[in-house]
N, C-alpha and C. Protein backbone atom coordinates (compact mmCIF):
# COMPACT_ATOMS: atom_id res chain seq x y z
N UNK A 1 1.61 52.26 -3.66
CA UNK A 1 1.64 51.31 -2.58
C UNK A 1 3.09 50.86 -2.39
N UNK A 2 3.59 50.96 -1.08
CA UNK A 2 4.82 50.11 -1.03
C UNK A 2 5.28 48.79 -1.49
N UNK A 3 6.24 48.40 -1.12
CA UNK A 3 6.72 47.41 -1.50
C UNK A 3 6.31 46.59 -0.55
N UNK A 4 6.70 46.35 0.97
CA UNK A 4 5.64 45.64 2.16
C UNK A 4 4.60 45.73 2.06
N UNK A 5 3.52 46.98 1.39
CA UNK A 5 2.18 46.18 1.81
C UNK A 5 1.63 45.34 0.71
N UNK A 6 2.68 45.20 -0.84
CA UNK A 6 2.29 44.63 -1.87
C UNK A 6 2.75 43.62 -1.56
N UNK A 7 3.84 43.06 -0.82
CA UNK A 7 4.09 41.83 -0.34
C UNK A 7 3.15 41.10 0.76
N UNK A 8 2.46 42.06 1.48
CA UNK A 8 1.93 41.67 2.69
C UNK A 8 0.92 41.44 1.68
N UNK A 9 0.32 41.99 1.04
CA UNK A 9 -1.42 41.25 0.11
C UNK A 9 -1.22 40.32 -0.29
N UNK A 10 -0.14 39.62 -1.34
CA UNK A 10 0.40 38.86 -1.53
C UNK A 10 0.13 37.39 -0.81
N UNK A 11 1.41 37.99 -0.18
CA UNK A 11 1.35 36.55 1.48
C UNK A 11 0.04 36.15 1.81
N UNK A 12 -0.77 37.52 1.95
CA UNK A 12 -2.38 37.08 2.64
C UNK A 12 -3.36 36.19 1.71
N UNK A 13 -2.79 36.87 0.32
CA UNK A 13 -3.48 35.48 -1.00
C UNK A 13 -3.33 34.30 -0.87
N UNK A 14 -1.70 34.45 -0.43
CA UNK A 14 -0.91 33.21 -0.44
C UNK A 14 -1.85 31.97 0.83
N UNK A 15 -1.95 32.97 1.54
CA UNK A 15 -2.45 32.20 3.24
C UNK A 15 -3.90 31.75 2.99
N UNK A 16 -4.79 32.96 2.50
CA UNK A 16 -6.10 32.10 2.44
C UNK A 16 -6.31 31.52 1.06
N UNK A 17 -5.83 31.35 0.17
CA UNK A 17 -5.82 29.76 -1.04
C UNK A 17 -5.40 28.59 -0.18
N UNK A 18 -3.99 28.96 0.87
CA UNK A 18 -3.91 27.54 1.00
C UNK A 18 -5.07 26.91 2.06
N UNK A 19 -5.71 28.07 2.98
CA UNK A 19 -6.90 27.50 3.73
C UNK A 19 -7.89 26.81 2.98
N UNK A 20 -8.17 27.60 1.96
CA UNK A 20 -9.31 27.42 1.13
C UNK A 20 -9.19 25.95 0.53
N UNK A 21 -7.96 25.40 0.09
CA UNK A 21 -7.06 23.80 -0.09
C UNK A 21 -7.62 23.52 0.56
N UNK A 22 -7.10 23.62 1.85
CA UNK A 22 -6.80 22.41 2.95
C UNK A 22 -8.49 22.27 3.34
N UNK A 23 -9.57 23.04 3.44
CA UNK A 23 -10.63 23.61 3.50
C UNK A 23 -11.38 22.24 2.81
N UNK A 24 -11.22 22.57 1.47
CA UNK A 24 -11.69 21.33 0.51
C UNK A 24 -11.42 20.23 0.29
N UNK A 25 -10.04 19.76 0.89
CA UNK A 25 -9.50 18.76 0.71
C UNK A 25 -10.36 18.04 2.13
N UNK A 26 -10.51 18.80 3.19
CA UNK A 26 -11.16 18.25 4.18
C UNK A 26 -12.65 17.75 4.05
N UNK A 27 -13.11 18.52 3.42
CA UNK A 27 -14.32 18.47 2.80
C UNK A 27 -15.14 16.87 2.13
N UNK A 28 -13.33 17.02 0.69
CA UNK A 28 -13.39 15.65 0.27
C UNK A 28 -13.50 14.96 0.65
N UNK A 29 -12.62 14.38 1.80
CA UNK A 29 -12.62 13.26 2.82
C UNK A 29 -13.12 12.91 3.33
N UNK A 30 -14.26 13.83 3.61
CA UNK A 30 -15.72 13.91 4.69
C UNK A 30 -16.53 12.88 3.71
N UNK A 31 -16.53 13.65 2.69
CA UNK A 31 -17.79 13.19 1.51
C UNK A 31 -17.76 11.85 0.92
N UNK A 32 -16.20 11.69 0.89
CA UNK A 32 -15.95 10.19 0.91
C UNK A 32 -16.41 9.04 1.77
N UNK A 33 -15.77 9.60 2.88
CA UNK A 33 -15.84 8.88 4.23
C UNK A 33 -17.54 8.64 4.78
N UNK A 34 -18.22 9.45 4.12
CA UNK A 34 -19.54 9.19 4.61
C UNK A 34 -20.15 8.20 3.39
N UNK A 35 -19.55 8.37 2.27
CA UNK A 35 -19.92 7.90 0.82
C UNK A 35 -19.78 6.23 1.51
N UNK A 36 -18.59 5.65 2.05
CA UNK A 36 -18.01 4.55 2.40
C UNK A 36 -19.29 4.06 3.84
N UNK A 37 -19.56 5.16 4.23
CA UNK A 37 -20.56 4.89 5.72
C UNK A 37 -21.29 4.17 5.07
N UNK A 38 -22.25 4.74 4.26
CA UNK A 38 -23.54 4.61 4.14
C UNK A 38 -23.59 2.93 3.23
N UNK A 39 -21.80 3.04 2.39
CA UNK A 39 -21.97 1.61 1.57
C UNK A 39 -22.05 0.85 2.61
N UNK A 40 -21.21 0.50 3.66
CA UNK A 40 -21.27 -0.05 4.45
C UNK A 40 -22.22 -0.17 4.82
N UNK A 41 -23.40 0.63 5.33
CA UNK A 41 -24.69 0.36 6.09
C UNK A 41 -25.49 -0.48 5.17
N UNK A 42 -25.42 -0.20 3.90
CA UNK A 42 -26.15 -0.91 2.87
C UNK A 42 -25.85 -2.35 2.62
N UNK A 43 -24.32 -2.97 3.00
CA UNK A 43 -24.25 -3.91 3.33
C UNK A 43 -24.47 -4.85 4.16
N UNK A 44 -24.52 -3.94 5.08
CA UNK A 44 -24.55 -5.21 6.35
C UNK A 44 -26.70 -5.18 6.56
N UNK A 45 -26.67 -4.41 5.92
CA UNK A 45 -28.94 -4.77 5.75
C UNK A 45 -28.60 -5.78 4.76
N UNK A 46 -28.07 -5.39 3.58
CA UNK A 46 -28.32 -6.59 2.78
C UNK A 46 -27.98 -8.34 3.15
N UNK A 47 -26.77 -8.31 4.04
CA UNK A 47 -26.45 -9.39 4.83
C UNK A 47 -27.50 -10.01 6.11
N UNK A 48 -28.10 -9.15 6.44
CA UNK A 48 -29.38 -9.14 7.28
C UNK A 48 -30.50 -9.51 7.19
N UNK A 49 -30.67 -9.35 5.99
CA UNK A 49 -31.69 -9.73 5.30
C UNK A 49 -32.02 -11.21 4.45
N UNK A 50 -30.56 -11.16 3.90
CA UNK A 50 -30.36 -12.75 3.80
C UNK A 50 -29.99 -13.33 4.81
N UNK A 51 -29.69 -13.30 6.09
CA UNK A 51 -29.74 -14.17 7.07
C UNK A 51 -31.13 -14.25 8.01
N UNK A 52 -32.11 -13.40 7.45
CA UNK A 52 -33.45 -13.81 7.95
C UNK A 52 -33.87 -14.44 6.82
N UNK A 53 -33.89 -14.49 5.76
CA UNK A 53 -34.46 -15.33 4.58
C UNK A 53 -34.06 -16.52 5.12
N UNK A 54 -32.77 -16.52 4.92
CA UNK A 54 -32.15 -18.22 5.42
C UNK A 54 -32.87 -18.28 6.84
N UNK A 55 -32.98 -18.16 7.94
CA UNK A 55 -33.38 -18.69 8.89
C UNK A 55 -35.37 -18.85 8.76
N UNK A 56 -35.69 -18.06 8.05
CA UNK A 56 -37.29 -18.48 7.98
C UNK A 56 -37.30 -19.65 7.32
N UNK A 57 -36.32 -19.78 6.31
CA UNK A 57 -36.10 -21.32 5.68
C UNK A 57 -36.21 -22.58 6.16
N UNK A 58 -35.10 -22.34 7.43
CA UNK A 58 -34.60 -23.21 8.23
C UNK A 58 -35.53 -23.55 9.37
N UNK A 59 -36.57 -22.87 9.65
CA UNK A 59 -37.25 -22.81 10.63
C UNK A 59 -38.46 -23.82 10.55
């Protein structure tokens, strides 16, 4: 095999690892970012919930 096409396989390793990175790293962020959704959703029921407790109280 030449010397260019052992460089060109190379490069092409080189190119799809770093997709495969950036790939997962996007991934992460997702998984996070939804991880953070859902706390959030879980909060604001739980805040919801004590502000109907308190108002059946009050009522």
């Amino acid at each position: 095999m030449s010397t260019n096409c052992k460089l060109y396989a190379i490069k092409m390793a080189e190119l799809q690892l770093a997709r495969t990175r950036t790939a997962l790293q996007e991934l992460d962020h997702a998984l996070k970012s939804r991880s953070l959704h859902s706390q959030l959703e879980q909060l604001i029921s739980f805040v919801r919930e004590c502000e109907a407790r308190w108002e059946s109280l009050h009522t």
